[in-house]
C-alpha atoms as a PDB file:
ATOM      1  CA  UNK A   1       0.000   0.000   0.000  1.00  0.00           C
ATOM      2  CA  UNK A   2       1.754   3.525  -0.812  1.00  0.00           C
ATOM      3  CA  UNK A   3      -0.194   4.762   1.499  1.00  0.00           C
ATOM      4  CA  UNK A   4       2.464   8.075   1.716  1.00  0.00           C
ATOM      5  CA  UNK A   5      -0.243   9.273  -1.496  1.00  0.00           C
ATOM      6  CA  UNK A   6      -2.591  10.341   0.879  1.00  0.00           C
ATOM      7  CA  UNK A   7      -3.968  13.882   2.236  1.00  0.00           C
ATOM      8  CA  UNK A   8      -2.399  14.637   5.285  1.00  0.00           C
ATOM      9  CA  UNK A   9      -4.680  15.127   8.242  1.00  0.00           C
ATOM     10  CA  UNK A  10      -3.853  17.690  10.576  1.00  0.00           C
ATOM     11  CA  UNK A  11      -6.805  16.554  12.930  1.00  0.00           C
ATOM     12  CA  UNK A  12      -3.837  13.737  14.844  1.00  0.00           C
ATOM     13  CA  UNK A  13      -3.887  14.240  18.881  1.00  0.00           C
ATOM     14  CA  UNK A  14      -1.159  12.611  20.855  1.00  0.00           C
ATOM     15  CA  UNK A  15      -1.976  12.282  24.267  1.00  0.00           C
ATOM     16  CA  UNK A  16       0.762  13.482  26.986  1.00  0.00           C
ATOM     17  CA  UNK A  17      -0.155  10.863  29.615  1.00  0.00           C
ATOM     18  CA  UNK A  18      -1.846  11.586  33.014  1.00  0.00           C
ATOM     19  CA  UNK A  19      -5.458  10.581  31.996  1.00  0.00           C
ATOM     20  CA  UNK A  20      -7.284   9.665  34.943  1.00  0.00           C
ATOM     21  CA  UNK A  21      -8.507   6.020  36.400  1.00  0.00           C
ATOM     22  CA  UNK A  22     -12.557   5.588  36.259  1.00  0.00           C
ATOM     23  CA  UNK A  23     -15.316   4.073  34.524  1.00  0.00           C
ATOM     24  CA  UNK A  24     -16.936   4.877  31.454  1.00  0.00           C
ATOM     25  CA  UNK A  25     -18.513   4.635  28.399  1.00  0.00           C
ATOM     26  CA  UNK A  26     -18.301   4.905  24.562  1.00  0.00           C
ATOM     27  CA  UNK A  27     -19.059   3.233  21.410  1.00  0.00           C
ATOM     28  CA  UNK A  28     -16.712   0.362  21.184  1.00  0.00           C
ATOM     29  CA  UNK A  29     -14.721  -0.019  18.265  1.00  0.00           C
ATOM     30  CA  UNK A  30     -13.108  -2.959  16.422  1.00  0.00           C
ATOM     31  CA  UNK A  31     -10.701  -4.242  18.932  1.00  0.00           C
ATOM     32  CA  UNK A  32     -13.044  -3.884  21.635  1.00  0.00           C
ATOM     33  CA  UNK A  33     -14.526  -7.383  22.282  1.00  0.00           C
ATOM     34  CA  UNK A  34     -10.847  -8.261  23.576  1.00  0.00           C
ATOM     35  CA  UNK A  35     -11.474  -7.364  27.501  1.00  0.00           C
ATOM     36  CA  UNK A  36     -14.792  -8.652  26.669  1.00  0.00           C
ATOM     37  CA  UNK A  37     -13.917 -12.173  25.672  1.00  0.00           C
ATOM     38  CA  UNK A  38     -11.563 -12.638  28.589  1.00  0.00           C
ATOM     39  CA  UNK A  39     -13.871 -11.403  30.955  1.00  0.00           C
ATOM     40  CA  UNK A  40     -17.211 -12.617  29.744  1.00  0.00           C
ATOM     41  CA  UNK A  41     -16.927 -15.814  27.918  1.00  0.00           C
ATOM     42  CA  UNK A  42     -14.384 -17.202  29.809  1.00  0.00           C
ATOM     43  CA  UNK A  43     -17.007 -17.094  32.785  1.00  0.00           C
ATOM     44  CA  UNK A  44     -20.187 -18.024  31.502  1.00  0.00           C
ATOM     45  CA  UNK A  45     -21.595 -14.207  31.267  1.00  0.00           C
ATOM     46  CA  UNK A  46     -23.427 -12.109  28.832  1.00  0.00           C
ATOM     47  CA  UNK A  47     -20.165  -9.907  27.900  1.00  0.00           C
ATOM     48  CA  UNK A  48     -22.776  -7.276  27.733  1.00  0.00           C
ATOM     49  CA  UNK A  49     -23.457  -7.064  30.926  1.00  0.00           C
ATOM     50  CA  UNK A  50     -19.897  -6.123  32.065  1.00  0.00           C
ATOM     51  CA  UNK A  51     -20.823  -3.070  29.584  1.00  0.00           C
ATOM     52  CA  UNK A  52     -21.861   0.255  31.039  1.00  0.00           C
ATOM     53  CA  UNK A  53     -25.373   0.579  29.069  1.00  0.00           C
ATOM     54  CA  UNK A  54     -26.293  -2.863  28.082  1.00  0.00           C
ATOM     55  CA  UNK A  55     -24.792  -2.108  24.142  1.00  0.00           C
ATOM     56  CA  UNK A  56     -21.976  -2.138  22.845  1.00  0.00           C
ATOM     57  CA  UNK A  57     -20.307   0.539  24.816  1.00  0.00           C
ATOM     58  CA  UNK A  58     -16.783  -0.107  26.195  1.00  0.00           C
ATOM     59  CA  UNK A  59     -16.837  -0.081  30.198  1.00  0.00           C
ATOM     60  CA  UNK A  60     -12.870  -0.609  32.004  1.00  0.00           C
ATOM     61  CA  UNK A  61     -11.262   0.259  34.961  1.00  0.00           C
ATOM     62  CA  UNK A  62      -8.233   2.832  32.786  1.00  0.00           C
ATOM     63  CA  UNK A  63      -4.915   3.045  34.133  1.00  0.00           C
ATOM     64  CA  UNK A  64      -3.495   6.234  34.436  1.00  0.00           C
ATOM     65  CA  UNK A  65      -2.029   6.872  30.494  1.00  0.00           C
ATOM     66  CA  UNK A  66       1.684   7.436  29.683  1.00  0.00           C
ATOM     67  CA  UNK A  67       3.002   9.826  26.891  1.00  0.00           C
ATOM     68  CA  UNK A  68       2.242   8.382  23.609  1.00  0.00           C
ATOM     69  CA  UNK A  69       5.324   7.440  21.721  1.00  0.00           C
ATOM     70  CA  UNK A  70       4.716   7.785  18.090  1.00  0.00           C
ATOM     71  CA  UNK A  71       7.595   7.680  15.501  1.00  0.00           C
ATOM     72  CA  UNK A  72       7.138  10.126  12.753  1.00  0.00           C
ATOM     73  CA  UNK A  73       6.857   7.342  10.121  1.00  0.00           C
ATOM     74  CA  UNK A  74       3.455   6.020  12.595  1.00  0.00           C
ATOM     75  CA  UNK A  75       2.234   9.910  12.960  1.00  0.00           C
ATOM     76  CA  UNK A  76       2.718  10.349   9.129  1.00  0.00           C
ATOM     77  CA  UNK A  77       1.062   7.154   8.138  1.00  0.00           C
ATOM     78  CA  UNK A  78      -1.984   8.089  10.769  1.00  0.00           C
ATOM     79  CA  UNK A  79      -2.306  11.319   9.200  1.00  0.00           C
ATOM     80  CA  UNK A  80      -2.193  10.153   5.333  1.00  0.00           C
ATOM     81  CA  UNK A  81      -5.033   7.234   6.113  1.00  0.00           C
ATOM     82  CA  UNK A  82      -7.108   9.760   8.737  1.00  0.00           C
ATOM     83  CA  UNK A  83      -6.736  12.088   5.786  1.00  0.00           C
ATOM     84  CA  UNK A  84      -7.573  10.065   3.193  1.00  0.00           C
ATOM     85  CA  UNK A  85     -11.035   9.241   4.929  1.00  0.00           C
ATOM     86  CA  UNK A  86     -11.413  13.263   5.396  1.00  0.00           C
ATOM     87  CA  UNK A  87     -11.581  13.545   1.490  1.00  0.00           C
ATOM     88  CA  UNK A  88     -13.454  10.456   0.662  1.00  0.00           C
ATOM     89  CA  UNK A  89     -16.230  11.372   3.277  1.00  0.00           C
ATOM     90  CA  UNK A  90     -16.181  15.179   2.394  1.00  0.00           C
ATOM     91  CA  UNK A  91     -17.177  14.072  -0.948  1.00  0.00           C
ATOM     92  CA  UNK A  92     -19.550  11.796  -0.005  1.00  0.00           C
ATOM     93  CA  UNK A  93     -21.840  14.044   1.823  1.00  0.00           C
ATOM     94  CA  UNK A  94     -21.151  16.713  -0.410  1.00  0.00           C
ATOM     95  CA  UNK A  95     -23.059  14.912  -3.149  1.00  0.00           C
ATOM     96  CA  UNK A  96     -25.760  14.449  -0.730  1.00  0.00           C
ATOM     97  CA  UNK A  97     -26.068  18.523   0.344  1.00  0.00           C
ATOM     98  CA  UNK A  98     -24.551  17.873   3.577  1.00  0.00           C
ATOM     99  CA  UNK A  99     -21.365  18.976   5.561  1.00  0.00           C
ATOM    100  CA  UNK A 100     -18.542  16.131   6.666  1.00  0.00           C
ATOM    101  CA  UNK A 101     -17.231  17.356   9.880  1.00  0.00           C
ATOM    102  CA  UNK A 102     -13.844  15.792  10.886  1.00  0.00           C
ATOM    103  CA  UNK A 103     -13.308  13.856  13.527  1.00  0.00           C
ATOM    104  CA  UNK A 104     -10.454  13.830  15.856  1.00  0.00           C
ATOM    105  CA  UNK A 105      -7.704  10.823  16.565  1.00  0.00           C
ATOM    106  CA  UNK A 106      -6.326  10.943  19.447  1.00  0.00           C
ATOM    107  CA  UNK A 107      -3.219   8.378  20.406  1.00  0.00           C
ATOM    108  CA  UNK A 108      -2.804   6.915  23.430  1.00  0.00           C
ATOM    109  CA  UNK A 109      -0.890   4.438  25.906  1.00  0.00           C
ATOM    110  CA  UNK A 110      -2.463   2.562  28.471  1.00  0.00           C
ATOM    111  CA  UNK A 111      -5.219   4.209  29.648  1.00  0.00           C
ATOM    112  CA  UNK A 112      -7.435   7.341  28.320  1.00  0.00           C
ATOM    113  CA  UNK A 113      -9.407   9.895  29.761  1.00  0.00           C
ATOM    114  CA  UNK A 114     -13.059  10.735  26.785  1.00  0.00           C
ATOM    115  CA  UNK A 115     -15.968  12.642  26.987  1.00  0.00           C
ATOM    116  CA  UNK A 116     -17.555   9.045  27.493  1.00  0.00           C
ATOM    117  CA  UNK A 117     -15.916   7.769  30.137  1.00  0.00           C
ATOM    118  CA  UNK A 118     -11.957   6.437  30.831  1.00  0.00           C
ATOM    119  CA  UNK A 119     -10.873   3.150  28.824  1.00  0.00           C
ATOM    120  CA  UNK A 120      -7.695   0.891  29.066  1.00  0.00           C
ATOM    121  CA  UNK A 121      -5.825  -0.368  26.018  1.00  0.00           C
ATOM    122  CA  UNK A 122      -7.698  -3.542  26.348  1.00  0.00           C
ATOM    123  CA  UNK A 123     -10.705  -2.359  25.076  1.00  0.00           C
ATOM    124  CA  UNK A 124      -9.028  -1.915  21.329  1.00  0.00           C
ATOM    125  CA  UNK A 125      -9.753   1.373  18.916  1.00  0.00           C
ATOM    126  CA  UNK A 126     -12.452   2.788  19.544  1.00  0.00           C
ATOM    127  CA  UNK A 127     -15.190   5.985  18.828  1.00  0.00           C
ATOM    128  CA  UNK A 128     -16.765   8.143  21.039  1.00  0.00           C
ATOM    129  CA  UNK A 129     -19.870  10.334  20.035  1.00  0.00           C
ATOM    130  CA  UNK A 130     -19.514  12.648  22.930  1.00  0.00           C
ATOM    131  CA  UNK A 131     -16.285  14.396  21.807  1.00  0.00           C
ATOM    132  CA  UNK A 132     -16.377  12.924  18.207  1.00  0.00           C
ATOM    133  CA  UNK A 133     -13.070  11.419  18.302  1.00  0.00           C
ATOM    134  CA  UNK A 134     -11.112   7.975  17.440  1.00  0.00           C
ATOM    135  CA  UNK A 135      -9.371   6.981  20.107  1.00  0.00           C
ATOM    136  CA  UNK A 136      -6.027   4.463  19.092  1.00  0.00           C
ATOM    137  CA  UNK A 137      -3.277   2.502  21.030  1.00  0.00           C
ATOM    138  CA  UNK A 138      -1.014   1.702  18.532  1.00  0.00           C
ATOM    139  CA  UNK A 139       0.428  -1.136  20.085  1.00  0.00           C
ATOM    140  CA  UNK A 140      -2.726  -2.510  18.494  1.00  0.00           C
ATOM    141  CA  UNK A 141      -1.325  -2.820  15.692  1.00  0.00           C
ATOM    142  CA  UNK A 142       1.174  -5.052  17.558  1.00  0.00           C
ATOM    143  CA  UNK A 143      -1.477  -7.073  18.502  1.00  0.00           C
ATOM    144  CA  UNK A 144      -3.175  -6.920  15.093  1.00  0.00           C
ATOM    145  CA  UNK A 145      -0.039  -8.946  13.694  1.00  0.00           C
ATOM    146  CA  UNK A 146       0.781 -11.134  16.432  1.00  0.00           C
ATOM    147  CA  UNK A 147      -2.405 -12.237  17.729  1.00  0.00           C
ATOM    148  CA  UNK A 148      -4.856 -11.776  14.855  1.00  0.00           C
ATOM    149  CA  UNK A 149      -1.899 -12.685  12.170  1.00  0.00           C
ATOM    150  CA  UNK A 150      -2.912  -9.674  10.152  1.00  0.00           C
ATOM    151  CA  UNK A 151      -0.047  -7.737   9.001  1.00  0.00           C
ATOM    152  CA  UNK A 152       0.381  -5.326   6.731  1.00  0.00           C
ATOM    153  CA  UNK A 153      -0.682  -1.265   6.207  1.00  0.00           C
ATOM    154  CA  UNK A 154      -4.190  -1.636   4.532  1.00  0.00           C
ATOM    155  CA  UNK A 155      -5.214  -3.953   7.525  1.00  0.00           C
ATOM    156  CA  UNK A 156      -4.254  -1.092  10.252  1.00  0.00           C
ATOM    157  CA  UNK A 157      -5.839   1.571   7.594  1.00  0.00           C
ATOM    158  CA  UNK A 158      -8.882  -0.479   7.768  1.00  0.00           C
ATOM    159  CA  UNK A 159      -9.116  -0.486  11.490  1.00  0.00           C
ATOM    160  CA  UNK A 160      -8.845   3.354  11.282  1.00  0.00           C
ATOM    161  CA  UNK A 161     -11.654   3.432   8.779  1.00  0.00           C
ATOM    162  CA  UNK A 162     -13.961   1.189  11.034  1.00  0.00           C
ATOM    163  CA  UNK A 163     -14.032   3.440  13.382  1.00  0.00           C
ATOM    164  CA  UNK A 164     -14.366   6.621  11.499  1.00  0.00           C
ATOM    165  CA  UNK A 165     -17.012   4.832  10.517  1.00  0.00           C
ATOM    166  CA  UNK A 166     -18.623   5.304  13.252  1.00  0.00           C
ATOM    167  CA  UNK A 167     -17.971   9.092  13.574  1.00  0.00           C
ATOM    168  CA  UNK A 168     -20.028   8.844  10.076  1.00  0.00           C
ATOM    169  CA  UNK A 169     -23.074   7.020  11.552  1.00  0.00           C
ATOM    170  CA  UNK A 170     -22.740   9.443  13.877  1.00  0.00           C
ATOM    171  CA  UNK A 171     -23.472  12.558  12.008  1.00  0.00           C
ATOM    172  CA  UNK A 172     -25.758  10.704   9.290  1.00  0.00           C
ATOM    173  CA  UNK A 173     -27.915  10.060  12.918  1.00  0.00           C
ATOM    174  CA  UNK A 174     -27.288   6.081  13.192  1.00  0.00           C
ATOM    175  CA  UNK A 175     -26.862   6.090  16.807  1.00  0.00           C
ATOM    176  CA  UNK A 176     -29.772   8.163  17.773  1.00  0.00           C
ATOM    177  CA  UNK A 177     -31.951   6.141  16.015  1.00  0.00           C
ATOM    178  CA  UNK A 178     -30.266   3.101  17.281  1.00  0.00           C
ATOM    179  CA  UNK A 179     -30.454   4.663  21.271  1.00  0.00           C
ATOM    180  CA  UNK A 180     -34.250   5.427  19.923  1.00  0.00           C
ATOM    181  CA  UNK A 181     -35.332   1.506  18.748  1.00  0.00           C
ATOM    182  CA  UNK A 182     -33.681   0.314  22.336  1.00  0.00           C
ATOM    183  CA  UNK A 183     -35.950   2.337  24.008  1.00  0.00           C
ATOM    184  CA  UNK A 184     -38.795   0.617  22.246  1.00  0.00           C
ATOM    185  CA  UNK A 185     -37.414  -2.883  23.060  1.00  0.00           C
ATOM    186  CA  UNK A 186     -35.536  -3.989  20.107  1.00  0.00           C
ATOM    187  CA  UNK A 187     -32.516  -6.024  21.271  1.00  0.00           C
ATOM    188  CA  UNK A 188     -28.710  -4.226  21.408  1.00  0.00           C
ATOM    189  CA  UNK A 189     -27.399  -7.303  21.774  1.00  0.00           C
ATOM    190  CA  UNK A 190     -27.437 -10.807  19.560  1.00  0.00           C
ATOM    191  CA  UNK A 191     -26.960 -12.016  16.523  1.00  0.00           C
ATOM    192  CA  UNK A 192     -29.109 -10.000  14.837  1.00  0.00           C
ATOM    193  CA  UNK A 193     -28.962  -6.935  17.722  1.00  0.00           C
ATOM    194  CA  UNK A 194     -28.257  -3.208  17.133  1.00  0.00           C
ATOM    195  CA  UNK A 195     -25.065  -3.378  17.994  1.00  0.00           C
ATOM    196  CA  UNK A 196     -23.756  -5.815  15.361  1.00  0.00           C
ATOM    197  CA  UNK A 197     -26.185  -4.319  12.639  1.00  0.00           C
ATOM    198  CA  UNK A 198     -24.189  -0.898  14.003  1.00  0.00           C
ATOM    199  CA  UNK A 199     -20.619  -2.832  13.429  1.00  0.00           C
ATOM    200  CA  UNK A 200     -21.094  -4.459   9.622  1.00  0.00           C
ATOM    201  CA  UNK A 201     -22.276  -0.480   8.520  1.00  0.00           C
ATOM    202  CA  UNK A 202     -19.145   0.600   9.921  1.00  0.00           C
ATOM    203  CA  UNK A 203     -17.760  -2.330   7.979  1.00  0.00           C
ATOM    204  CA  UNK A 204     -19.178  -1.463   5.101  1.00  0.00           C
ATOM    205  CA  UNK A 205     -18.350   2.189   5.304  1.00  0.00           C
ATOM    206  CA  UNK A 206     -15.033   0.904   5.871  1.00  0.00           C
ATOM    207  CA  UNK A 207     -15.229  -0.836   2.152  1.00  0.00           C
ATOM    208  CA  UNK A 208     -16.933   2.448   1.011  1.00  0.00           C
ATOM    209  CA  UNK A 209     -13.883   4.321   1.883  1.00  0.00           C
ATOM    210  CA  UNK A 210     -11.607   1.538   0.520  1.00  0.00           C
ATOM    211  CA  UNK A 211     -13.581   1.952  -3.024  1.00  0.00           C
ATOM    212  CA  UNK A 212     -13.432   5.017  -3.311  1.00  0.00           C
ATOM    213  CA  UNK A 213      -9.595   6.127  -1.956  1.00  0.00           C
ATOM    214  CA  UNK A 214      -8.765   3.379  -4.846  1.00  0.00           C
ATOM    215  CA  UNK A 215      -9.922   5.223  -7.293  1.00  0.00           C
ATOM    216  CA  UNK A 216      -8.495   8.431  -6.059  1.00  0.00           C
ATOM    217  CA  UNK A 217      -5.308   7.429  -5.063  1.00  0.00           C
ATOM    218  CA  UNK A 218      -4.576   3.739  -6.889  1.00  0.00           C
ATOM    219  CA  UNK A 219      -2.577   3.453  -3.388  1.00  0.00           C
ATOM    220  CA  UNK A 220      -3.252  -0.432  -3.358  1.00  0.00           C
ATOM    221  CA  UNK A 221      -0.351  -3.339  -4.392  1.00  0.00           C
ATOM    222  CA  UNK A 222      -1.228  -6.774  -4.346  1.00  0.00           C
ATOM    223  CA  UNK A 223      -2.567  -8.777  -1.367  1.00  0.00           C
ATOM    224  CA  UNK A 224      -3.711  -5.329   0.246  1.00  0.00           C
ATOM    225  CA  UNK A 225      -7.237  -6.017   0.033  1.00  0.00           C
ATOM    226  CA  UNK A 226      -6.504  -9.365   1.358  1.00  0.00           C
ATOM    227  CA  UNK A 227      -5.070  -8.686   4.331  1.00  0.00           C
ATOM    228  CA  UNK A 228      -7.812  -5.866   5.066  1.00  0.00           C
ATOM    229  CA  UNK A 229     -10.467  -9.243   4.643  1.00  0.00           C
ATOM    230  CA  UNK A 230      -8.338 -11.405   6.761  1.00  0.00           C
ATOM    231  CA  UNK A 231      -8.307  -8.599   9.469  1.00  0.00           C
ATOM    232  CA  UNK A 232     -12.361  -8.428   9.581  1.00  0.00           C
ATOM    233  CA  UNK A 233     -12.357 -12.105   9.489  1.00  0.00           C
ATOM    234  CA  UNK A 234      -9.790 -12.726  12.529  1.00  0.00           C
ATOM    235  CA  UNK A 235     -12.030 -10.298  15.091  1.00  0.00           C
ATOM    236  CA  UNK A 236     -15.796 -11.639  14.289  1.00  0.00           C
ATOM    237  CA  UNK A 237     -17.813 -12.563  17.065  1.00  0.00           C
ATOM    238  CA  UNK A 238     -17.627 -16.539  16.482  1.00  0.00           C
ATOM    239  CA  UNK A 239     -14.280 -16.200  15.815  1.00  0.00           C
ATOM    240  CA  UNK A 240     -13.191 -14.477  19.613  1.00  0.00           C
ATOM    241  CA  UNK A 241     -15.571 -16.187  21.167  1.00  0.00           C
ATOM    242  CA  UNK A 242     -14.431 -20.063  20.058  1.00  0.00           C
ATOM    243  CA  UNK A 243     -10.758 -18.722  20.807  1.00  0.00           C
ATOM    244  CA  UNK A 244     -11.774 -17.800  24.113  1.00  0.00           C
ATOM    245  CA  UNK A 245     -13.878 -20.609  25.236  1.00  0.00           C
ATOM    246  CA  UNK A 246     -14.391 -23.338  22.303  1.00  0.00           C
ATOM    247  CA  UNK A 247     -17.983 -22.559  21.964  1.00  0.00           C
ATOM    248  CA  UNK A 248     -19.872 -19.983  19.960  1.00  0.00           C
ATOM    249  CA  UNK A 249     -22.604 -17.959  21.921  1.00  0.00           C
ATOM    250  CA  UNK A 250     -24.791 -16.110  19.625  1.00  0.00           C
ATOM    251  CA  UNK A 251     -26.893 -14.212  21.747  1.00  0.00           C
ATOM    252  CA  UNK A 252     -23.710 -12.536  23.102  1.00  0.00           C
ATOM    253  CA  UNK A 253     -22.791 -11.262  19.550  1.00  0.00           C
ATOM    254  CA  UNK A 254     -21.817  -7.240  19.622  1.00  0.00           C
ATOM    255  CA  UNK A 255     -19.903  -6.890  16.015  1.00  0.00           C
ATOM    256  CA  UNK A 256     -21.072  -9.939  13.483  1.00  0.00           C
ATOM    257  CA  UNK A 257     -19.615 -13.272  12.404  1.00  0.00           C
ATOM    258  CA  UNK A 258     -16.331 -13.302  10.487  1.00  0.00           C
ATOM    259  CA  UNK A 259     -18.502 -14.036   7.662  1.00  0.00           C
ATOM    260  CA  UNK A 260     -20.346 -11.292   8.104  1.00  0.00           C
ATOM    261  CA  UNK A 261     -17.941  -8.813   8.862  1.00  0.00           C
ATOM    262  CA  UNK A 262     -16.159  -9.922   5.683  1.00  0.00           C
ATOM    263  CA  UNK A 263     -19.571  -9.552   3.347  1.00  0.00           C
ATOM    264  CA  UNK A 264     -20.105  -6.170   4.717  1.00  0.00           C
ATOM    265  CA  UNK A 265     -16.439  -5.273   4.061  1.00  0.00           C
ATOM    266  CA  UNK A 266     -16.816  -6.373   0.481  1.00  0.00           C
ATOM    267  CA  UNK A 267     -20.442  -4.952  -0.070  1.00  0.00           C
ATOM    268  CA  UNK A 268     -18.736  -1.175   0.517  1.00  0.00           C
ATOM    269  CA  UNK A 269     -15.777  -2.183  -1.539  1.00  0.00           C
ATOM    270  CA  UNK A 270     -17.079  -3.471  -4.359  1.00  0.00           C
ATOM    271  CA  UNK A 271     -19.993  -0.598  -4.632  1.00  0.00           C
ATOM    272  CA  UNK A 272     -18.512   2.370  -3.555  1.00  0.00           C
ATOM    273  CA  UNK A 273     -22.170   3.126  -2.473  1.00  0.00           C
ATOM    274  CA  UNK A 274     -23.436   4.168   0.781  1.00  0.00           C
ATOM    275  CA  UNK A 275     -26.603   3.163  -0.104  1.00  0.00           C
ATOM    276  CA  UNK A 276     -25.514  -0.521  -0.211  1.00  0.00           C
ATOM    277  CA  UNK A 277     -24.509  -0.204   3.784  1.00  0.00           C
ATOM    278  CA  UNK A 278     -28.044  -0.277   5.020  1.00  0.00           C
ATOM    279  CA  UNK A 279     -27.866  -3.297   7.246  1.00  0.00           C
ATOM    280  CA  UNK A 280     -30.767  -2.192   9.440  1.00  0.00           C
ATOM    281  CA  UNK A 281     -32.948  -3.595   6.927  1.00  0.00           C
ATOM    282  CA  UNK A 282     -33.586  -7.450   6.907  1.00  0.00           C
ATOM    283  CA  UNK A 283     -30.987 -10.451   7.842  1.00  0.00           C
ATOM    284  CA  UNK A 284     -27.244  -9.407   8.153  1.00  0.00           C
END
């Protein structure tokens, strides 16, 4: 991936260390079901219910943060993928009479203070609403090769656009309706739950983003898109949860199946259409 093609972003926070200890909440990203799986399936439990608001909401006990060490070759590739999403979503609303707003991403060690709560580098990358920002350790990255055997640039570009994915659902009004149909009754959690229909759209807007940087930038070399797919398909639901414990729980799902995650990843790449994200609608 040459991903050095890409707009810079000037919208890259490094945190200075100091954050506070607490509890808290936010919308949960796509490393997030890794606290979850230790401390839920491994004991018999709902992982939602260790969450702060019944969804999918990350909920840890943060240690205090250390300075963020970022070497500028990490910074600059941050900034060309954060920026890259800036001008493919820009252009997206645009063309539907509406304003992209950036969102911030702020890197961290250890623990973070957001406007949603504190959270620990176990919970993985993730997006709050309440200060519309991406919050990153990037020793996940570490963890995305070692543990999840899913190396190379395009798979840690795609876990940046996952979660500015969610900053997108944000603004389009995702989550409101989403906090709206829980209040009604309709399940966050499960197989076919809010939370993972919320997930595979920020899949798919992650595919969306893929499409259409492609044809921008032609930033892609062979086996990129590859190891973006094998990324989604390491961190689905079944996937974490047989790892964990050897059995798959359904009714505990919060992001999809690897199957799933992978579909919705390809249904954004291979249309380049928002309109093909709706995964609100029907079976996912």
């Amino acid at each position: 991936m040459d991903w050095q093609k890409g707009e810079e972003s000037q919208n890259v926070e490094v945190d200075q260390g100091g954050g506070g200890r607490g509890f808290g909440g936010g919308r949960m990203g796509i490393g997030g079901l890794l606290i979850l799986a230790l401390l839920g399936w491994i004991f018999f439990k709902n992982p939602l219910a260790l969450l702060d608001q019944g969804g999918s909401q990350p909920s840890g006990y943060a240690p205090r943060s250390q300075p963020a060490q970022v070497d500028p070759q990490q910074m600059d590739f941050v900034r060309r993928v954060l920026g890259s999403t800036e001008k493919t979503w820009s252009d997206i609303f645009a063309s539907m009479g509406r304003t992209y707003v950036d969102p911030k991403l702020h890197l961290f060690s250890g623990g973070v203070n957001t406007a949603c709560g504190a959270a620990s580098t176990a919970v993985g990358p993730f997006y709050c609403p309440g200060d519309q920002k991406v919050y990153l350790d990037l020793d996940f990255f570490r963890e995305l090769q070692t543990r999840f055997h899913s190396s190379g640039d395009f798979a840690r570009a795609y876990v940046i656009a996952h979660e500015v994915g969610h900053h997108v659902q944000n603004q389009l009004g995702v989550f409101a309706k989403s906090e709206q149909l829980q209040r009604q009754g309709v399940a966050m959690e499960g197989a076919g739950g809010l939370s993972v229909r919320q997930e595979l759209q920020a899949d798919c807007f992650a595919g969306v983003w893929a499409n259409r940087t492609q044809q921008r930038l032609q930033w892609l070399k062979p086996g990129d898109v590859e190891s973006a797919l094998n990324a989604a398909s390491q961190i689905g639901d079944d996937t974490l949860q047989r790892e964990a414990r050897g059995t798959v729980v359904p009714d505990s799902f919060t992001h999809g199946t690897s199957a799933q995650r992978v579909k919705w990843f390809k249904t954004g790449l291979e249309s380049g259409d928002i309109r093909q994200c709706n995964t609100f609608s029907g079976p996912v």
